[in-house]
C-alpha atoms as a PDB file:
ATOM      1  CA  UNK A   1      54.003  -1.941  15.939  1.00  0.00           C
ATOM      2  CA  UNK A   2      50.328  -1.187  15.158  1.00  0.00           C
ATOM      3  CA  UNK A   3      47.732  -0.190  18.082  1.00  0.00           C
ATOM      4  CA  UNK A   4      43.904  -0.469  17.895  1.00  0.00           C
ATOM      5  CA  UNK A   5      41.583   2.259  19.485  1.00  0.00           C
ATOM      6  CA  UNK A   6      37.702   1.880  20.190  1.00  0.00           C
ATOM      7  CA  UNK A   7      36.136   5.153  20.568  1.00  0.00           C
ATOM      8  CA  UNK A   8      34.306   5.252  24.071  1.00  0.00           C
ATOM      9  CA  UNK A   9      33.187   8.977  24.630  1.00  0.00           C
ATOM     10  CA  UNK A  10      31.752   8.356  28.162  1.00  0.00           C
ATOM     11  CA  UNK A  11      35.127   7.052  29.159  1.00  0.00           C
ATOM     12  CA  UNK A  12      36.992   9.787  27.515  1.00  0.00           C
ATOM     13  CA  UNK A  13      35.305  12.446  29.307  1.00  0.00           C
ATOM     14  CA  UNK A  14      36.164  10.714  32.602  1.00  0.00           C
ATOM     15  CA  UNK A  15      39.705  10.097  31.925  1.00  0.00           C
ATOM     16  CA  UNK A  16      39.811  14.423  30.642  1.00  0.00           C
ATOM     17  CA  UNK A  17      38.226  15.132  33.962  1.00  0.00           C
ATOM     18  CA  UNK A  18      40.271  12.922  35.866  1.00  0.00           C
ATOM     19  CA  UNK A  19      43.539  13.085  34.670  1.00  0.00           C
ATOM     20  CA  UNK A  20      44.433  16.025  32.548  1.00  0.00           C
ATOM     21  CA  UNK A  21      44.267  18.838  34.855  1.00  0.00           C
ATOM     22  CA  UNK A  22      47.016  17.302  36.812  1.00  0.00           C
ATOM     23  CA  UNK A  23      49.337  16.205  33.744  1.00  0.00           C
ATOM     24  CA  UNK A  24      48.547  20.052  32.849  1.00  0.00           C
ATOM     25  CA  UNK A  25      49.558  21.442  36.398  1.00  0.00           C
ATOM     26  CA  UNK A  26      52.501  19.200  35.862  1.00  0.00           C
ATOM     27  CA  UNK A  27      53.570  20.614  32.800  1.00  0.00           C
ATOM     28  CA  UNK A  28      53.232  24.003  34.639  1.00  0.00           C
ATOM     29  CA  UNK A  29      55.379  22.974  37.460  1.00  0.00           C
ATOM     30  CA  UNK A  30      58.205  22.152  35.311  1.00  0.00           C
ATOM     31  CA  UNK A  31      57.884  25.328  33.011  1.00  0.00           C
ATOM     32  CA  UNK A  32      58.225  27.405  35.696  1.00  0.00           C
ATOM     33  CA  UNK A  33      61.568  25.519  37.145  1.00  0.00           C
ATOM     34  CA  UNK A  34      63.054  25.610  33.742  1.00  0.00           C
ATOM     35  CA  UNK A  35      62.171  29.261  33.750  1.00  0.00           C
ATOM     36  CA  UNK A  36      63.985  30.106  36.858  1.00  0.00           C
ATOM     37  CA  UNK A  37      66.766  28.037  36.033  1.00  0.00           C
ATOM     38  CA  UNK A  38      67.245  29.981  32.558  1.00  0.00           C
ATOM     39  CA  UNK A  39      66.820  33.527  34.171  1.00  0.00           C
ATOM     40  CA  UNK A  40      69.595  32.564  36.684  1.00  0.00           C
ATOM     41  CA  UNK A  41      71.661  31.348  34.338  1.00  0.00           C
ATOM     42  CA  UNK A  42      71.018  34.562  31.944  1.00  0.00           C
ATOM     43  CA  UNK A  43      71.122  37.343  34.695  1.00  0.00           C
ATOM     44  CA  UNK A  44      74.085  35.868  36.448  1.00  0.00           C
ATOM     45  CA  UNK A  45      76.692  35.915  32.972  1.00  0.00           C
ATOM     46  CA  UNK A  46      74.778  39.275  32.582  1.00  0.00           C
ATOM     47  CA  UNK A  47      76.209  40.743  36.095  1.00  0.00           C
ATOM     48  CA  UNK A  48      79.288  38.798  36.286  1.00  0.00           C
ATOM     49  CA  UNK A  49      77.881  36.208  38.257  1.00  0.00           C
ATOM     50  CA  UNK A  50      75.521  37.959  40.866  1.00  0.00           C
ATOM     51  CA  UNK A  51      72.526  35.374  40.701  1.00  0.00           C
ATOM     52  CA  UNK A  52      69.401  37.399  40.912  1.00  0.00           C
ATOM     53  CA  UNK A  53      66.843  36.319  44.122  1.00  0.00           C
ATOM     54  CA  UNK A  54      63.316  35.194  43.017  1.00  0.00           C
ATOM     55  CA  UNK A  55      61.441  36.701  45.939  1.00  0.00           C
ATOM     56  CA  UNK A  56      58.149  35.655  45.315  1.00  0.00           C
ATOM     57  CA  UNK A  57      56.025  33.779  43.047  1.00  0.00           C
ATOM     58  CA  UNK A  58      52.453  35.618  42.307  1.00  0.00           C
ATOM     59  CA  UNK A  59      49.700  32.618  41.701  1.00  0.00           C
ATOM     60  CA  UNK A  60      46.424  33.563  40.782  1.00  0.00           C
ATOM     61  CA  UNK A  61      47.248  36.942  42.588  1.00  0.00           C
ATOM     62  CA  UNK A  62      48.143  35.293  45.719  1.00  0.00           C
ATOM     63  CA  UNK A  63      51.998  36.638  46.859  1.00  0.00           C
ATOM     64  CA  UNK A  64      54.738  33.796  48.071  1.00  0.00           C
ATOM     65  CA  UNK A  65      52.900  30.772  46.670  1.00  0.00           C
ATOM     66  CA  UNK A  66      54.533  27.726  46.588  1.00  0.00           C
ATOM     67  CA  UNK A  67      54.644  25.543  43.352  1.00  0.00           C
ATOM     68  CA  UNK A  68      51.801  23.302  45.012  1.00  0.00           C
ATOM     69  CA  UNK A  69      49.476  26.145  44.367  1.00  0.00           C
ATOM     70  CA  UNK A  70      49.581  25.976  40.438  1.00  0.00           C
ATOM     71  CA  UNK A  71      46.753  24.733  39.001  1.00  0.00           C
ATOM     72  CA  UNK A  72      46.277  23.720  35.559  1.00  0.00           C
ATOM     73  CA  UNK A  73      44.589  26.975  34.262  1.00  0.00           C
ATOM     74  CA  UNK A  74      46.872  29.293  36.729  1.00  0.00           C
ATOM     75  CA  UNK A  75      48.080  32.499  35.991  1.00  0.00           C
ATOM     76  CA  UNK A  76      51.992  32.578  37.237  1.00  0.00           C
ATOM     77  CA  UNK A  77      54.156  35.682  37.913  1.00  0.00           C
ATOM     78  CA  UNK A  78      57.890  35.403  38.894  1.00  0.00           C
ATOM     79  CA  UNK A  79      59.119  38.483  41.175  1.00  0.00           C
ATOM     80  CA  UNK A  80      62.936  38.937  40.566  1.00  0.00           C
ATOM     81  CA  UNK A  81      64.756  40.661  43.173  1.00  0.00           C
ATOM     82  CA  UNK A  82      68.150  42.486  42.034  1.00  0.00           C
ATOM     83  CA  UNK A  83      68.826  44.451  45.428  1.00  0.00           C
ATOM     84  CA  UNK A  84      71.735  42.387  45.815  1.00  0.00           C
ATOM     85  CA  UNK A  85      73.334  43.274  42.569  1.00  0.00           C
ATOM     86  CA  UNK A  86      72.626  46.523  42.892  1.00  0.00           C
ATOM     87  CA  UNK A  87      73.993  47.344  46.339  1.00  0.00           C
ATOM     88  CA  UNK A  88      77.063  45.639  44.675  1.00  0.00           C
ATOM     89  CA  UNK A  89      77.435  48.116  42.142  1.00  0.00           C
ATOM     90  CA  UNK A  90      76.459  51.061  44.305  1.00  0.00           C
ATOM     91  CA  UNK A  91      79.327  49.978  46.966  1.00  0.00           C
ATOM     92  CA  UNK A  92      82.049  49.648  43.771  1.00  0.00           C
ATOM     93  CA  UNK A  93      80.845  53.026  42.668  1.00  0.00           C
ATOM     94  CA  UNK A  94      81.778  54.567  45.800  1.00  0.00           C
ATOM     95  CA  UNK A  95      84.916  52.755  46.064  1.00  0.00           C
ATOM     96  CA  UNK A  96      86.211  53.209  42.828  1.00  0.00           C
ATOM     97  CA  UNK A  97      85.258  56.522  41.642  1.00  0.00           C
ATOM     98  CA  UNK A  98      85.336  58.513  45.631  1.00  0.00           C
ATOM     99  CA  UNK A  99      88.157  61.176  45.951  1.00  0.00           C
ATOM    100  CA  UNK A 100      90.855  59.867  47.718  1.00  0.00           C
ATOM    101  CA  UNK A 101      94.097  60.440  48.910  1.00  0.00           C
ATOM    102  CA  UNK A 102      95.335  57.733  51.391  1.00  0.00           C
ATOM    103  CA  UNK A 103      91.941  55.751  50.893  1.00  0.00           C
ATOM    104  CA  UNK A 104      91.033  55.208  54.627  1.00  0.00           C
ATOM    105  CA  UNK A 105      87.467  56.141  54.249  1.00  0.00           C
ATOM    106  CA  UNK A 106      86.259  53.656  52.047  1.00  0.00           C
ATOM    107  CA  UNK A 107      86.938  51.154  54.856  1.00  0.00           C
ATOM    108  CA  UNK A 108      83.396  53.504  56.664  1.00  0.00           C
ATOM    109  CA  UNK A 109      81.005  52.074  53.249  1.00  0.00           C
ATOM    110  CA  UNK A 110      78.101  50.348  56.105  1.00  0.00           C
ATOM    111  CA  UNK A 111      75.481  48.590  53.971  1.00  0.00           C
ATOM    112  CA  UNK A 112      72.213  48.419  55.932  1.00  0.00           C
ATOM    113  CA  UNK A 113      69.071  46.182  54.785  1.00  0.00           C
ATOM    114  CA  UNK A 114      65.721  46.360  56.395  1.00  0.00           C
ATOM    115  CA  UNK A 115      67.584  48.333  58.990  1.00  0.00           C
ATOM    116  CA  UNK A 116      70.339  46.374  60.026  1.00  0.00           C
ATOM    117  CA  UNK A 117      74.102  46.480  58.967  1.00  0.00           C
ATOM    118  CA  UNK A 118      74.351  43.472  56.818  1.00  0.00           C
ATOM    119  CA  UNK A 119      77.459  42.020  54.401  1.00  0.00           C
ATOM    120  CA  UNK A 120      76.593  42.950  50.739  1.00  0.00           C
ATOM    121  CA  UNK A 121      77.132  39.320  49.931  1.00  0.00           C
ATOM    122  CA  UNK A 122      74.143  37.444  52.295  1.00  0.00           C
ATOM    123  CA  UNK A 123      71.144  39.873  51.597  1.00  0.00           C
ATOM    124  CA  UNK A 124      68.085  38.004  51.803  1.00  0.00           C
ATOM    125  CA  UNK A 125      65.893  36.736  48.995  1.00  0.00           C
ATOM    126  CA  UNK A 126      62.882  38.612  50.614  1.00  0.00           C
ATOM    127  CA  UNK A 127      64.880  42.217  51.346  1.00  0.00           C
ATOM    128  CA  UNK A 128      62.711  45.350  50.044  1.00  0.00           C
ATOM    129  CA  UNK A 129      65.207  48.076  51.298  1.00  0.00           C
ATOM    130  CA  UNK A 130      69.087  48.750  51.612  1.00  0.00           C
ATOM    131  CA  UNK A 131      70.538  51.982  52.499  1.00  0.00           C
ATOM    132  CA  UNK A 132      74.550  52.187  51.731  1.00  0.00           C
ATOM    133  CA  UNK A 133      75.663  54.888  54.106  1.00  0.00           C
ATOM    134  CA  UNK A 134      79.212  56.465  54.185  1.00  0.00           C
ATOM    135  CA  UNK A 135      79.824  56.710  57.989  1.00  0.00           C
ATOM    136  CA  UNK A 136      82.346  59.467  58.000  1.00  0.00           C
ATOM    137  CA  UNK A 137      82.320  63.175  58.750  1.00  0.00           C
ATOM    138  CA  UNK A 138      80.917  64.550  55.777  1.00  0.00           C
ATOM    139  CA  UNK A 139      81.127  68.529  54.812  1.00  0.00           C
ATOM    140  CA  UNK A 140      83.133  69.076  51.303  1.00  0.00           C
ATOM    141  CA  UNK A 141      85.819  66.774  53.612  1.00  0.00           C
ATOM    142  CA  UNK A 142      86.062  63.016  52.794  1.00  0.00           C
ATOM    143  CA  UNK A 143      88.790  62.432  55.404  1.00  0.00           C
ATOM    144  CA  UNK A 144      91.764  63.785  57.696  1.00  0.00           C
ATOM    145  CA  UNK A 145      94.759  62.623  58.340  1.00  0.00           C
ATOM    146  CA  UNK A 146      98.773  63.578  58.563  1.00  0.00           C
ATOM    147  CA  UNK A 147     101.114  63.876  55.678  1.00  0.00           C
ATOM    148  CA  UNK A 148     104.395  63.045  55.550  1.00  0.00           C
ATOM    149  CA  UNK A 149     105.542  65.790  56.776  1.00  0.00           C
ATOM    150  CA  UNK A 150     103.540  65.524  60.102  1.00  0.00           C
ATOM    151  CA  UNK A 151     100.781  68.213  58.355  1.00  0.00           C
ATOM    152  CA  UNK A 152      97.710  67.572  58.492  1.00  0.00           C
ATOM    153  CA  UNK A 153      95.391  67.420  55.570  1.00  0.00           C
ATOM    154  CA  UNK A 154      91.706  66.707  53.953  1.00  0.00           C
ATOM    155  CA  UNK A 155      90.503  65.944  51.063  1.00  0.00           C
ATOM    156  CA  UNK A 156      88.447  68.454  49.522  1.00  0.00           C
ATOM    157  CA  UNK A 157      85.342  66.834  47.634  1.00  0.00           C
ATOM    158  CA  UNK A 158      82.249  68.163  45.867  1.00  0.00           C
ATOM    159  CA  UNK A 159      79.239  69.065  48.551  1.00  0.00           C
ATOM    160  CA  UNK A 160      77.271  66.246  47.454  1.00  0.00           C
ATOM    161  CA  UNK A 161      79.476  63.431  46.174  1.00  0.00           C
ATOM    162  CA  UNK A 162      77.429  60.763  47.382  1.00  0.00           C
ATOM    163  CA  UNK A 163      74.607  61.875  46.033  1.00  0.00           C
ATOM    164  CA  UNK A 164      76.302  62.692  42.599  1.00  0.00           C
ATOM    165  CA  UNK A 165      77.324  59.157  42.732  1.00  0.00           C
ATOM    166  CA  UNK A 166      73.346  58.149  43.284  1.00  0.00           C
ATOM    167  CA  UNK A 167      72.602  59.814  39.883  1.00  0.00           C
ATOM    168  CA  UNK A 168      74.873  57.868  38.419  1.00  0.00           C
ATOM    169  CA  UNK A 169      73.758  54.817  39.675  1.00  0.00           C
ATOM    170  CA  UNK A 170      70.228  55.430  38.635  1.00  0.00           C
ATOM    171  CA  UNK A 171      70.960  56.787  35.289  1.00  0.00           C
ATOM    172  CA  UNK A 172      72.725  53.587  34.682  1.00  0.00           C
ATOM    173  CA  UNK A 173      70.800  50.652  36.593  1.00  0.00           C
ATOM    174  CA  UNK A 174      66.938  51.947  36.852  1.00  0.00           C
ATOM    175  CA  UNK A 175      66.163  48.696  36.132  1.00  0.00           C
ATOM    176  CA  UNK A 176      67.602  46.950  38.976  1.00  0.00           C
ATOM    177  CA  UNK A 177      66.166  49.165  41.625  1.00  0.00           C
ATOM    178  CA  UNK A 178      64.817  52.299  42.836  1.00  0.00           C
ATOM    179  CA  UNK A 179      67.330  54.723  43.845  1.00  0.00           C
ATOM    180  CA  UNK A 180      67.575  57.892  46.467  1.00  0.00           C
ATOM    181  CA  UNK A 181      69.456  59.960  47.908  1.00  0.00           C
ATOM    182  CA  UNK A 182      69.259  61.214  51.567  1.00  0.00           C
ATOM    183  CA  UNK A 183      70.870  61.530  55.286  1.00  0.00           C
ATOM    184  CA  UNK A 184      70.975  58.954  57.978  1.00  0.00           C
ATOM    185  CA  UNK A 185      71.338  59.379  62.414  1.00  0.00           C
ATOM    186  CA  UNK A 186      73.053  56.222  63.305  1.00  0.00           C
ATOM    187  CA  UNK A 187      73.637  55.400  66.876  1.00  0.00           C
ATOM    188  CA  UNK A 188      75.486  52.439  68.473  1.00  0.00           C
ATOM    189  CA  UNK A 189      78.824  51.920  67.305  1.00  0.00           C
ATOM    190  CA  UNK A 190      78.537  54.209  64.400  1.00  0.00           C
ATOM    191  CA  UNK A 191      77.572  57.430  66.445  1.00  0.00           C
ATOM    192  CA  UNK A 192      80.201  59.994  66.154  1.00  0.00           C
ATOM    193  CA  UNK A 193      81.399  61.892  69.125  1.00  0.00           C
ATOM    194  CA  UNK A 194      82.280  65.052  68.847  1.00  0.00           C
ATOM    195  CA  UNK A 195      84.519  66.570  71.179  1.00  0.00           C
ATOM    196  CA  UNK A 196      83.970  70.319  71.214  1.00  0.00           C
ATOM    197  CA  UNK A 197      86.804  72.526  73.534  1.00  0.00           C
ATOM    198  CA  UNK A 198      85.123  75.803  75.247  1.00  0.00           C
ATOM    199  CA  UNK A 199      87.979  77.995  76.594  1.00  0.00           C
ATOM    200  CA  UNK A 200      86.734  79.353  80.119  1.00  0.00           C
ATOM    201  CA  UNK A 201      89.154  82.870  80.449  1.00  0.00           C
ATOM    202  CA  UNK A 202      89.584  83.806  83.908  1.00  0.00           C
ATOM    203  CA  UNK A 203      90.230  87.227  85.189  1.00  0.00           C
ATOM    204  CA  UNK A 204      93.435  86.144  87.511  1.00  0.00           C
ATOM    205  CA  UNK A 205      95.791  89.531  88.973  1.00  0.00           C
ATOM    206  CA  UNK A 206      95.614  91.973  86.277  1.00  0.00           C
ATOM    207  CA  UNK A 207      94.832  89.690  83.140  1.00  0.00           C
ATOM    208  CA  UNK A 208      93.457  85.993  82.062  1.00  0.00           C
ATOM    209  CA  UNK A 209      95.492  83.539  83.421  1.00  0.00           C
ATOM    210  CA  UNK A 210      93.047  80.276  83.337  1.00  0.00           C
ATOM    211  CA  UNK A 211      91.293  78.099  80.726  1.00  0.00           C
ATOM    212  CA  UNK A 212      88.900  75.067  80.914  1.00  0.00           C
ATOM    213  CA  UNK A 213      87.157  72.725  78.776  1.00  0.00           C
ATOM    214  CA  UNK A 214      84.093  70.640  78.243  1.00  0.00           C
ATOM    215  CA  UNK A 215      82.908  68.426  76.276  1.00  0.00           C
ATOM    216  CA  UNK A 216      79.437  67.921  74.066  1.00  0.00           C
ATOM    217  CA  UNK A 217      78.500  64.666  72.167  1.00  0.00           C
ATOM    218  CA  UNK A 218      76.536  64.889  69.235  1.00  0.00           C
ATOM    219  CA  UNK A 219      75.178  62.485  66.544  1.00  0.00           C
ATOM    220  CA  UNK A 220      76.135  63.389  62.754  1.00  0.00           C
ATOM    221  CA  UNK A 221      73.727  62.884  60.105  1.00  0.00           C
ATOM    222  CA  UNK A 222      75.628  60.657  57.457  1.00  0.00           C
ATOM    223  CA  UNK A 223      75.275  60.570  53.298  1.00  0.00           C
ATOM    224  CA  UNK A 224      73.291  57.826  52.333  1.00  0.00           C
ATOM    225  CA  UNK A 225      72.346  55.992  49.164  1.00  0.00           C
ATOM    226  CA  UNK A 226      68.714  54.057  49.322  1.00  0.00           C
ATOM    227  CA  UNK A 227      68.029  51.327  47.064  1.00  0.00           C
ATOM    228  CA  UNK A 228      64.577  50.120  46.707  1.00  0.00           C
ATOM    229  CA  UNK A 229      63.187  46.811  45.334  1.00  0.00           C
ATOM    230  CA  UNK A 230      60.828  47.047  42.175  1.00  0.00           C
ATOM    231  CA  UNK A 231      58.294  44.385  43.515  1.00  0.00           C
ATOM    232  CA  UNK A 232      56.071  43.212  40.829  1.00  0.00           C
ATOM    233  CA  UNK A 233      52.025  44.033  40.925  1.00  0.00           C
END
């Protein structure tokens, strides 16, 4: 099959005007899909299938543009958000590696985004922040219970597990995140009370004879791992 062309360089410059910028910003479009689709894939056999979120795409410097903005000469940056993934790992850390003796503690692992206690699983595309707080008692005393002899007992831990466990994290998944270590007041259901017993003695014929108590509430200021997004410029 054999084609003819006449050279026409008036009509050529129309069509180039006309028509190429959009097959152009087409063939963006679609680069950028197949992109996505290939980091997805890539990240999600990486992390044993925890997809990474994009958050936003960057067009021409303009944050959260939709694919309608690119142009045929636009600059494109995809913004990958791992929080997800990472308060995964940070939440197995804890789990698996915590000192433990009957285990009941782990059950206290609240996973807060944005500031407000959210399932590891459904963290939003567009979350900047979590904060994985253990929301026990915490002194050098992970948790009390009874043995089975009726005793009671503790488990003694290192001052600073949790944040031990934060240097771990970050030594091992600075690229996923920005971590931190610090305490957190929670109120609501997760406020402890603390019921403190002040014996009253009372001077009754010849000696103490009487005792009272009262109590005091307090708030306790809980271990808490902070995971920050890396946002792209």
């Amino acid at each position: 099959m054999a084609a003819g062309f006449r050279f026409d360089d008036a009509a050529l410059r129309v069509f180039a005007r006309r028509d190429l910028p959009d097959a152009a910003a087409g063939a963006l479009r679609a680069a950028v899909e197949s992109e996505r689709r290939r980091v997805v894939a890539e990240q999600s056999a990486r992390s044993g299938g925890t997809p990474p979120d994009l958050a936003a795409m960057v067009v021409d410097g303009q944050r959260g543009a939709g694919p309608e903005r690119i142009g045929h000469n636009s600059r494109i940056l995809l913004d990958w958000n791992y929080l997800r993934e990472a308060v995964g790992h940070c939440v197995k850390h804890l789990r698996d590696l915590g000192p433990v003796r009957e285990g009941g503690w782990r059950n206290s692992i609240a996973v807060f985004v944005d500031d407000k206690e959210t399932d590891p699983a459904a963290i939003a595309a567009d979350a900047t922040h979590a904060a994985v707080v253990v929301t026990v008692p915490y002194a050098r005393r992970l948790e009390v219970g009874r043995d089975d002899s009726g005793g009671a007992f503790a488990v003694q831990v290192p001052q600073h597990f949790v944040e031990r466990s934060m240097m771990a994290l970050r030594a091992d998944h600075s690229d996923l995140a920005r971590w931190s270590f610090g305490y957190t007041d929670l109120s609501d259901g997760h406020a402890l009370t603390v019921r403190w017993q002040h014996k009253r003695l009372f001077w009754k014929g010849g000696g103490f004879r009487k005792w009272s108590s009262r109590r005091h509430e307090t708030h306790v200021r809980y271990p808490t791992i902070h995971i920050d997004e890396i946002q792209a410029a």
